[in-house]
Every structure is written in structure tokens, then in C-alpha cells.
PDB file of N, CA and C in Angstrom:
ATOM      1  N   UNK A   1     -31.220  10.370 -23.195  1.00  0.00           N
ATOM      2  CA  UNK A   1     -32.408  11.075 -22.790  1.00  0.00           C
ATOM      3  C   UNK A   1     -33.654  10.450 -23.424  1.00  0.00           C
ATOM      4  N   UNK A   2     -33.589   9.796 -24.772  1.00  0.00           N
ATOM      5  CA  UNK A   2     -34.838   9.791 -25.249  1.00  0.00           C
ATOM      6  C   UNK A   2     -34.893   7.880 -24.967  1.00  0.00           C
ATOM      7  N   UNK A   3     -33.792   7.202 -24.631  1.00  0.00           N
ATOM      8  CA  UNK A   3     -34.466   6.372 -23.510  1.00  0.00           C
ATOM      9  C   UNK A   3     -35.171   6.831 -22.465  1.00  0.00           C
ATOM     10  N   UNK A   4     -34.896   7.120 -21.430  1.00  0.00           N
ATOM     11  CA  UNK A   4     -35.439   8.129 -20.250  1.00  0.00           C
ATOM     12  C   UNK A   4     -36.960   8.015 -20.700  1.00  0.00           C
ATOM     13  N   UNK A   5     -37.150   8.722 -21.276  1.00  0.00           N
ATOM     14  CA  UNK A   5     -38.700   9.491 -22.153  1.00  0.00           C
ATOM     15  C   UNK A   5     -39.280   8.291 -22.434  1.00  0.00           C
ATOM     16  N   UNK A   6     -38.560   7.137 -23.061  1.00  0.00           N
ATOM     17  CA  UNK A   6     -39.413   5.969 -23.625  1.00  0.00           C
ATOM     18  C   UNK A   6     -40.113   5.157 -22.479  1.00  0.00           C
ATOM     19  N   UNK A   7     -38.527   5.106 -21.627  1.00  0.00           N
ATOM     20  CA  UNK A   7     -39.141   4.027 -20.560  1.00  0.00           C
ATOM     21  C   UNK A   7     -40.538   4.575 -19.299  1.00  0.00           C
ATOM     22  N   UNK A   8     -40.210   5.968 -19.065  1.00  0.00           N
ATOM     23  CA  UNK A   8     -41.241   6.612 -18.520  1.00  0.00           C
ATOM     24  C   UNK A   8     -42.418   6.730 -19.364  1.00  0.00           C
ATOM     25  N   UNK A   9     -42.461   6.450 -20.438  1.00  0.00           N
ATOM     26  CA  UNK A   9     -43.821   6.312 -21.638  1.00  0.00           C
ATOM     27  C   UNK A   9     -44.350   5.224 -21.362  1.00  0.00           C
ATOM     28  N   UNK A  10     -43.649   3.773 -21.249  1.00  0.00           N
ATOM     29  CA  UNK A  10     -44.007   2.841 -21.309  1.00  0.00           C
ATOM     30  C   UNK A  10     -44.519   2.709 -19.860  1.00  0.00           C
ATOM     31  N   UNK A  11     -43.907   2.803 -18.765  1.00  0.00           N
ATOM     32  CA  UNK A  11     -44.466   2.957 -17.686  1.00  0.00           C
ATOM     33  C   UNK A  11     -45.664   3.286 -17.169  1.00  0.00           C
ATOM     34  N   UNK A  12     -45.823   4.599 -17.703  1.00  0.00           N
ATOM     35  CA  UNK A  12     -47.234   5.344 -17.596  1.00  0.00           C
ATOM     36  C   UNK A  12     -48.315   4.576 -18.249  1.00  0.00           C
ATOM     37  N   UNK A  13     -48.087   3.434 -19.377  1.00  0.00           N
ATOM     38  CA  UNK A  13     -48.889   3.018 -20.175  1.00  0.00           C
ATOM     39  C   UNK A  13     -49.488   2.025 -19.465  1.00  0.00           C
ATOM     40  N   UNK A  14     -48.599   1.330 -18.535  1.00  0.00           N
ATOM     41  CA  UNK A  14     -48.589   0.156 -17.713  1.00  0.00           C
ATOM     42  C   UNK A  14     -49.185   1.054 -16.978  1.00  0.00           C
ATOM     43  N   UNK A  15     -49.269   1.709 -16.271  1.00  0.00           N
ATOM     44  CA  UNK A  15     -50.075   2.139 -15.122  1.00  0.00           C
ATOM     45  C   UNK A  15     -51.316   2.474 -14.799  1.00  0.00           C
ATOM     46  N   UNK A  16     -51.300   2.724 -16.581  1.00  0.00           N
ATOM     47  CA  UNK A  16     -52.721   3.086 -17.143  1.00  0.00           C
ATOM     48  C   UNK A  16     -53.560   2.031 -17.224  1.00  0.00           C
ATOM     49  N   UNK A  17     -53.186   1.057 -18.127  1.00  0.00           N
ATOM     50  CA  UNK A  17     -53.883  -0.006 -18.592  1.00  0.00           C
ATOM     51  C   UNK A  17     -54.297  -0.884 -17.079  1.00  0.00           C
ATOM     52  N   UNK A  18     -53.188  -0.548 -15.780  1.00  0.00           N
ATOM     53  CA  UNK A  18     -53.687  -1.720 -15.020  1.00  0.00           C
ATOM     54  C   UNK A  18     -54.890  -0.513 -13.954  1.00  0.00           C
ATOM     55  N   UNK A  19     -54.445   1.108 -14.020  1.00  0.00           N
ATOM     56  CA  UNK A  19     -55.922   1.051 -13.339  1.00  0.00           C
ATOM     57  C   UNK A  19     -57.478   1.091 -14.132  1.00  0.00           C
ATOM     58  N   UNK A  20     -56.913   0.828 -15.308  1.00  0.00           N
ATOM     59  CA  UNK A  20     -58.240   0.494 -15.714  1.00  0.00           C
ATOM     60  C   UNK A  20     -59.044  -0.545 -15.961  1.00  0.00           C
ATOM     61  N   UNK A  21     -58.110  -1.934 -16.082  1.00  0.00           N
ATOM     62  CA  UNK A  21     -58.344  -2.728 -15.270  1.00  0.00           C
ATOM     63  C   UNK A  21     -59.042  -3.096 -14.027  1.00  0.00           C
ATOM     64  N   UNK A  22     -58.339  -2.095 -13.100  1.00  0.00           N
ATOM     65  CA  UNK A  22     -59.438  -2.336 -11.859  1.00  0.00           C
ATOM     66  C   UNK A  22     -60.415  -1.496 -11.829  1.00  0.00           C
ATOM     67  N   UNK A  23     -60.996  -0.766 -12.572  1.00  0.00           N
ATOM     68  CA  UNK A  23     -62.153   0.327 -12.541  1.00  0.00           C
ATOM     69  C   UNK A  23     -63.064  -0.739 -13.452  1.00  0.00           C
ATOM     70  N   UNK A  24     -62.294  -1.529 -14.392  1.00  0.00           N
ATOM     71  CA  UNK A  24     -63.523  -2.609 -15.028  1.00  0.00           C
ATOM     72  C   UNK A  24     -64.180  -3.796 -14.196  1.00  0.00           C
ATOM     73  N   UNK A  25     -63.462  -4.143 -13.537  1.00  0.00           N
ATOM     74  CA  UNK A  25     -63.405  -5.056 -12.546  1.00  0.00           C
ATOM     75  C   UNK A  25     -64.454  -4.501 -11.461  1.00  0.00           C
ATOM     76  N   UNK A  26     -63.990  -3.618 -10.837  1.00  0.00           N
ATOM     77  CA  UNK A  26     -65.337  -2.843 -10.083  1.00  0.00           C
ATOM     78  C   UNK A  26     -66.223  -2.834 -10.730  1.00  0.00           C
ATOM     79  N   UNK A  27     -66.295  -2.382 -11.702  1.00  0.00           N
ATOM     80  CA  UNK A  27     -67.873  -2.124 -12.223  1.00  0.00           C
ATOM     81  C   UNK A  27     -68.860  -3.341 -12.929  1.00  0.00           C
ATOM     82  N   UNK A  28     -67.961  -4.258 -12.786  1.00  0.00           N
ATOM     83  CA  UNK A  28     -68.273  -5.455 -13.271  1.00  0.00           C
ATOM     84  C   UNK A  28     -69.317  -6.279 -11.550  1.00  0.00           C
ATOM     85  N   UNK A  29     -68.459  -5.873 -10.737  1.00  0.00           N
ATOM     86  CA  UNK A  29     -68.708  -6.230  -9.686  1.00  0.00           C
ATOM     87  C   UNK A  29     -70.662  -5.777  -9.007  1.00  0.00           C
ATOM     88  N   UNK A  30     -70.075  -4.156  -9.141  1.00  0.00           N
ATOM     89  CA  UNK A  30     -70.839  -3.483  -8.842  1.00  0.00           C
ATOM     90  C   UNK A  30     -72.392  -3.589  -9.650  1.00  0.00           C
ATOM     91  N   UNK A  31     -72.035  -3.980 -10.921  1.00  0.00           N
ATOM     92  CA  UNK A  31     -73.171  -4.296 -11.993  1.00  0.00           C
ATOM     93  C   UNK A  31     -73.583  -5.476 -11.493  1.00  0.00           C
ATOM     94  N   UNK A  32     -73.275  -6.416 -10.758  1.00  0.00           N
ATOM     95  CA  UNK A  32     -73.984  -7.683 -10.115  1.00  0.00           C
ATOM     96  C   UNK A  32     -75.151  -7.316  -9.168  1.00  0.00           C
ATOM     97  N   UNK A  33     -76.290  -7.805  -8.698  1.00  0.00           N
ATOM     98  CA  UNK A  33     -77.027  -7.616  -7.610  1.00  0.00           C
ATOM     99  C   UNK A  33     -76.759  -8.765  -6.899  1.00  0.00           C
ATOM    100  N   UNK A  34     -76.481  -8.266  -5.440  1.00  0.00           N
ATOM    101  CA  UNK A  34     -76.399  -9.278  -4.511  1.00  0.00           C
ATOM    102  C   UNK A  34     -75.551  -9.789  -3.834  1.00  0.00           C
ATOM    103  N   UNK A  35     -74.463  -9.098  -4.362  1.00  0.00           N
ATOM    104  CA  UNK A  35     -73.139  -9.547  -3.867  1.00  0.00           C
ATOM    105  C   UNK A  35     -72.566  -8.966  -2.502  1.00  0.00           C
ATOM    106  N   UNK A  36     -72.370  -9.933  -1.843  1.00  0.00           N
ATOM    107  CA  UNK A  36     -72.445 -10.080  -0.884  1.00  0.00           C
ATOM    108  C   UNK A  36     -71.489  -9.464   0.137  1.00  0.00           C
ATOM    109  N   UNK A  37     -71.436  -7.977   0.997  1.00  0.00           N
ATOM    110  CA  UNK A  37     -70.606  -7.156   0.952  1.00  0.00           C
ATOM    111  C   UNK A  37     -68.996  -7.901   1.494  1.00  0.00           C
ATOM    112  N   UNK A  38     -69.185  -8.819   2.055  1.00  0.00           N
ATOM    113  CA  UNK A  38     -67.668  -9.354   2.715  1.00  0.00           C
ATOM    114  C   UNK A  38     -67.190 -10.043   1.244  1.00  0.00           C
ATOM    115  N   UNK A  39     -67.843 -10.863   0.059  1.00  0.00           N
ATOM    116  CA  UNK A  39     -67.224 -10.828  -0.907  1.00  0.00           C
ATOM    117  C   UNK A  39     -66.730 -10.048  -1.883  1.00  0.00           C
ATOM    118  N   UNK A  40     -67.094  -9.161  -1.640  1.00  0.00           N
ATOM    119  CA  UNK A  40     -66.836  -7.691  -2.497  1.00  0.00           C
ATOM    120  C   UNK A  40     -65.766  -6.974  -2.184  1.00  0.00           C
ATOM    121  N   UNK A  41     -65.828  -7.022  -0.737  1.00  0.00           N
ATOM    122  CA  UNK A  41     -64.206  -6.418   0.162  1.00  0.00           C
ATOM    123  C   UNK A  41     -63.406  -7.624  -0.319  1.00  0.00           C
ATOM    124  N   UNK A  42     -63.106  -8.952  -0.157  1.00  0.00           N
ATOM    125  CA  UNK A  42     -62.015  -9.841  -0.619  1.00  0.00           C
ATOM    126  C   UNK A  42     -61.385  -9.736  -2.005  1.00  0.00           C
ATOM    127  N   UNK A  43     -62.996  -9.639  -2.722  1.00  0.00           N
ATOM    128  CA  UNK A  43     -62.239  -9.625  -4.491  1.00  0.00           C
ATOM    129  C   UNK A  43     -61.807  -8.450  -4.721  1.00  0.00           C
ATOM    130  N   UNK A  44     -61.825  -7.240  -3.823  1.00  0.00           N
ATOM    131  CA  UNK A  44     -60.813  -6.165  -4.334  1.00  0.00           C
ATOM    132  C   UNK A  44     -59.532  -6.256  -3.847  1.00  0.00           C
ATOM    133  N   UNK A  45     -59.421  -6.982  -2.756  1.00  0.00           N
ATOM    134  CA  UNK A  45     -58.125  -7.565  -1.731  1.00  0.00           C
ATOM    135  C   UNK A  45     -57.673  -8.352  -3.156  1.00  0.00           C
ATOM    136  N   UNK A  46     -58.323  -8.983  -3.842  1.00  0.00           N
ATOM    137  CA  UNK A  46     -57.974  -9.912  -5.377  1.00  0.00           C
ATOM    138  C   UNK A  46     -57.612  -9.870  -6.026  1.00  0.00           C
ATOM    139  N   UNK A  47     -58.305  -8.539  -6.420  1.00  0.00           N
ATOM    140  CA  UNK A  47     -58.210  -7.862  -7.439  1.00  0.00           C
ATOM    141  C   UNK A  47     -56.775  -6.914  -7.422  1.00  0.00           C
ATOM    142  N   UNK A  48     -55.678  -6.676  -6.400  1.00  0.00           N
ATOM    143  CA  UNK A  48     -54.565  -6.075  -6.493  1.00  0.00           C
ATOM    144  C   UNK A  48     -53.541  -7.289  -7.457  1.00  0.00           C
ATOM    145  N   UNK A  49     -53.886  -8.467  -7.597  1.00  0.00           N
ATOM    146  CA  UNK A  49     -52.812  -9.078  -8.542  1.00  0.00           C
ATOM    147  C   UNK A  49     -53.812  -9.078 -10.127  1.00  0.00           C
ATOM    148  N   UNK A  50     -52.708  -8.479 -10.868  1.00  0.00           N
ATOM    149  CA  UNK A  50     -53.003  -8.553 -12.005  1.00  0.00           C
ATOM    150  C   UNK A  50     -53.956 -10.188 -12.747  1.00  0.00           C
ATOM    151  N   UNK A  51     -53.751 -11.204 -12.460  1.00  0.00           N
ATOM    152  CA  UNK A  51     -54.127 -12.673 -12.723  1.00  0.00           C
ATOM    153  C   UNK A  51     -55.131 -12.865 -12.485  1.00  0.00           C
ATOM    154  N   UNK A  52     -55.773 -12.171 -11.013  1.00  0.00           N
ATOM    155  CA  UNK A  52     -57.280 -12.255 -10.699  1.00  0.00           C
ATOM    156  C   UNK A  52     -58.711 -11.372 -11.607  1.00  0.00           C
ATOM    157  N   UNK A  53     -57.211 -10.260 -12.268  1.00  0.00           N
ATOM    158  CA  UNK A  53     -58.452  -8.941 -12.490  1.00  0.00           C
ATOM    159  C   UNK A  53     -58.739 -10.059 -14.042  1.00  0.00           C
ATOM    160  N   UNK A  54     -57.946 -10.860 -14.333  1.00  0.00           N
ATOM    161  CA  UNK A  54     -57.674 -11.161 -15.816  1.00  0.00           C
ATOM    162  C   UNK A  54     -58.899 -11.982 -15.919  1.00  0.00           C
ATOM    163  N   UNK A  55     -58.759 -13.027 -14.788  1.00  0.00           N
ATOM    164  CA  UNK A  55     -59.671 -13.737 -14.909  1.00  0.00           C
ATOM    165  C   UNK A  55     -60.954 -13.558 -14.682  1.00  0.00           C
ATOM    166  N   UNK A  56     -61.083 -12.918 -13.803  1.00  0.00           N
ATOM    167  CA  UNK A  56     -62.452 -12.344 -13.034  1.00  0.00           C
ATOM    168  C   UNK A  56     -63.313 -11.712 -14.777  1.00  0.00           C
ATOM    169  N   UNK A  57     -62.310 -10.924 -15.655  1.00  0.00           N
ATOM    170  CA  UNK A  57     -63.086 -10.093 -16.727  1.00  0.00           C
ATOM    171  C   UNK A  57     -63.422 -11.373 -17.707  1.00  0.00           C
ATOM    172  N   UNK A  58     -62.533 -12.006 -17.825  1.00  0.00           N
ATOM    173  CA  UNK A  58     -62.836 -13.774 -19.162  1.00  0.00           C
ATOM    174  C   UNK A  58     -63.962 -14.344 -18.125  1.00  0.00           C
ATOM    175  N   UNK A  59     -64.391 -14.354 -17.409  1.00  0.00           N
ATOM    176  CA  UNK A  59     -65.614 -15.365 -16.865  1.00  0.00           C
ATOM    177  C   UNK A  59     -67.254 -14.480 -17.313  1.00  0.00           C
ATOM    178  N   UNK A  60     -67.674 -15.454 -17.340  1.00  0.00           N
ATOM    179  CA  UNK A  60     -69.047 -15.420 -17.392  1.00  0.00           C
ATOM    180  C   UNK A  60     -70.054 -14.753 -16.077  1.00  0.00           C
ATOM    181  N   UNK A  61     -71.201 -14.003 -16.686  1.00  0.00           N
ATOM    182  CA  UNK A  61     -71.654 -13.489 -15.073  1.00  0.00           C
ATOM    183  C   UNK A  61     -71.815 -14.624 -13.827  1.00  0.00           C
ATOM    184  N   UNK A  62     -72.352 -16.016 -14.403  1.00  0.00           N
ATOM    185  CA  UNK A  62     -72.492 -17.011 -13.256  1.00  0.00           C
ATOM    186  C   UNK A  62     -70.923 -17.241 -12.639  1.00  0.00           C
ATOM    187  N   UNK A  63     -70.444 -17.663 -13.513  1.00  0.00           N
ATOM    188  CA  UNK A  63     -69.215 -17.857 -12.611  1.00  0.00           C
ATOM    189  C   UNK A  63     -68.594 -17.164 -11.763  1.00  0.00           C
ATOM    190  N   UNK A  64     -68.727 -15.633 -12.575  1.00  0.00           N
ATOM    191  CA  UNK A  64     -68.523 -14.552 -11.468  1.00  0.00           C
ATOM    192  C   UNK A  64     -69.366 -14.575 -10.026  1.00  0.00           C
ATOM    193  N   UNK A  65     -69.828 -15.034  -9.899  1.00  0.00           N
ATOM    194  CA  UNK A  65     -70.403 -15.294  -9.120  1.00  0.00           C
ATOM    195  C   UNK A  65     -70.325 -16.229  -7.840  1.00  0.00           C
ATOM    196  N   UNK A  66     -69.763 -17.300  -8.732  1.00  0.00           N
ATOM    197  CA  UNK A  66     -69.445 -18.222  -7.962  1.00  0.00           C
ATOM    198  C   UNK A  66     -68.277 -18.111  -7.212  1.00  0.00           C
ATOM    199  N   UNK A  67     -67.670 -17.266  -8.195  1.00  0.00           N
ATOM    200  CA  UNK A  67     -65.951 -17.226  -7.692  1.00  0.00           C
ATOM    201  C   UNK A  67     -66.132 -16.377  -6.746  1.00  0.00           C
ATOM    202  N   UNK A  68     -66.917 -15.458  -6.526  1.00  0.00           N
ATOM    203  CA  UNK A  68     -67.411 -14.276  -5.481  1.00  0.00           C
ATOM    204  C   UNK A  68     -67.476 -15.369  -4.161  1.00  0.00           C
ATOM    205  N   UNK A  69     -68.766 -16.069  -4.633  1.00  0.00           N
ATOM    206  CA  UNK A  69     -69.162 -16.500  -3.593  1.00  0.00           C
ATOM    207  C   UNK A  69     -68.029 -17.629  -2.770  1.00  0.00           C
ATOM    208  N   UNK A  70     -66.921 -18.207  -3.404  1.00  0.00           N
ATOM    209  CA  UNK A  70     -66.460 -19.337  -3.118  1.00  0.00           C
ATOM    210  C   UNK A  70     -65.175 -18.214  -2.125  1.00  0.00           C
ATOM    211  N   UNK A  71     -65.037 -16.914  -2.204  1.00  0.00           N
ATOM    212  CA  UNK A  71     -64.526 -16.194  -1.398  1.00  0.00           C
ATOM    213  C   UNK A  71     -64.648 -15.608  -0.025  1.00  0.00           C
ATOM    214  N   UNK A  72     -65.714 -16.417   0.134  1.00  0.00           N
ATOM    215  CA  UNK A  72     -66.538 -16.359   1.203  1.00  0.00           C
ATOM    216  C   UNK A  72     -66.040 -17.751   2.755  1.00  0.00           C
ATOM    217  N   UNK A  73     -65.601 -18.739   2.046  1.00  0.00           N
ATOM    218  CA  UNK A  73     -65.490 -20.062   2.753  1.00  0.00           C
ATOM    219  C   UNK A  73     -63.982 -19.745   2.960  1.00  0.00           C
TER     220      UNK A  73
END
């Protein structure tokens, strides 16, 4: 049983940490001016693999940017 309990602990933790993840990621987004609404719909299409949200938060605002924009082509 108190496996049971652990692994559903750990679970929930994971579930946690990754939607908050994407609520940082949004707001990271959203804190940009200008972005461009068809890139904004893709990087949340992006933003469902964990690797994109990772990177998207380690970049810099320009790059963010770029990477926005290079979602576009």
C-alpha cells in the first residue's frame, strides 16, 4: 500500500511540475510584444514536449524570439 501512495505522490509531482512549466512558458510568451499570433498557436503545439518548454525558458528574450519567429517558415 504505501508503495501505491508513493508512486501516486510522485506522479502528482510530475504533473505538477510539468503544468507549471507550461503556465511559465505562456507567460513568458505572453510577456513578449508582438508576437505574432500564428507563432504563438505553434509554440504551444511546442510547447506539449517537455524539451521545447526546457529550452524555450534557458533562452534569452531575443532568441525567444527568433525561435518564435523561425516557427513561422
Amino acid at each position: 500500500m504505501d508503495e501505491a501512495i508513493e508512486a501516486w505522490a510522485k506522479s502528482l509531482n510530475a504533473k505538477t511540475e510539468v503544468s507549471l512549466a507550461r503556465l511559465k512558458c505562456k507567460s513568458e510568451k505572453e510577456a513578449m510584444e508582438g508576437v505574432n499570433d500564428d507563432a504563438y498557436v505553434k509554440a504551444l503545439d511546442k510547447f506539449t514536449n517537455l524539451d521545447w518548454r526546457k529550452m524555450f525558458l534557458k533562452m534569452s528574450d531575443p532568441w525567444r524570439r527568433v525561435w518564435l519567429n523561425s516557427l513561422l517558415k
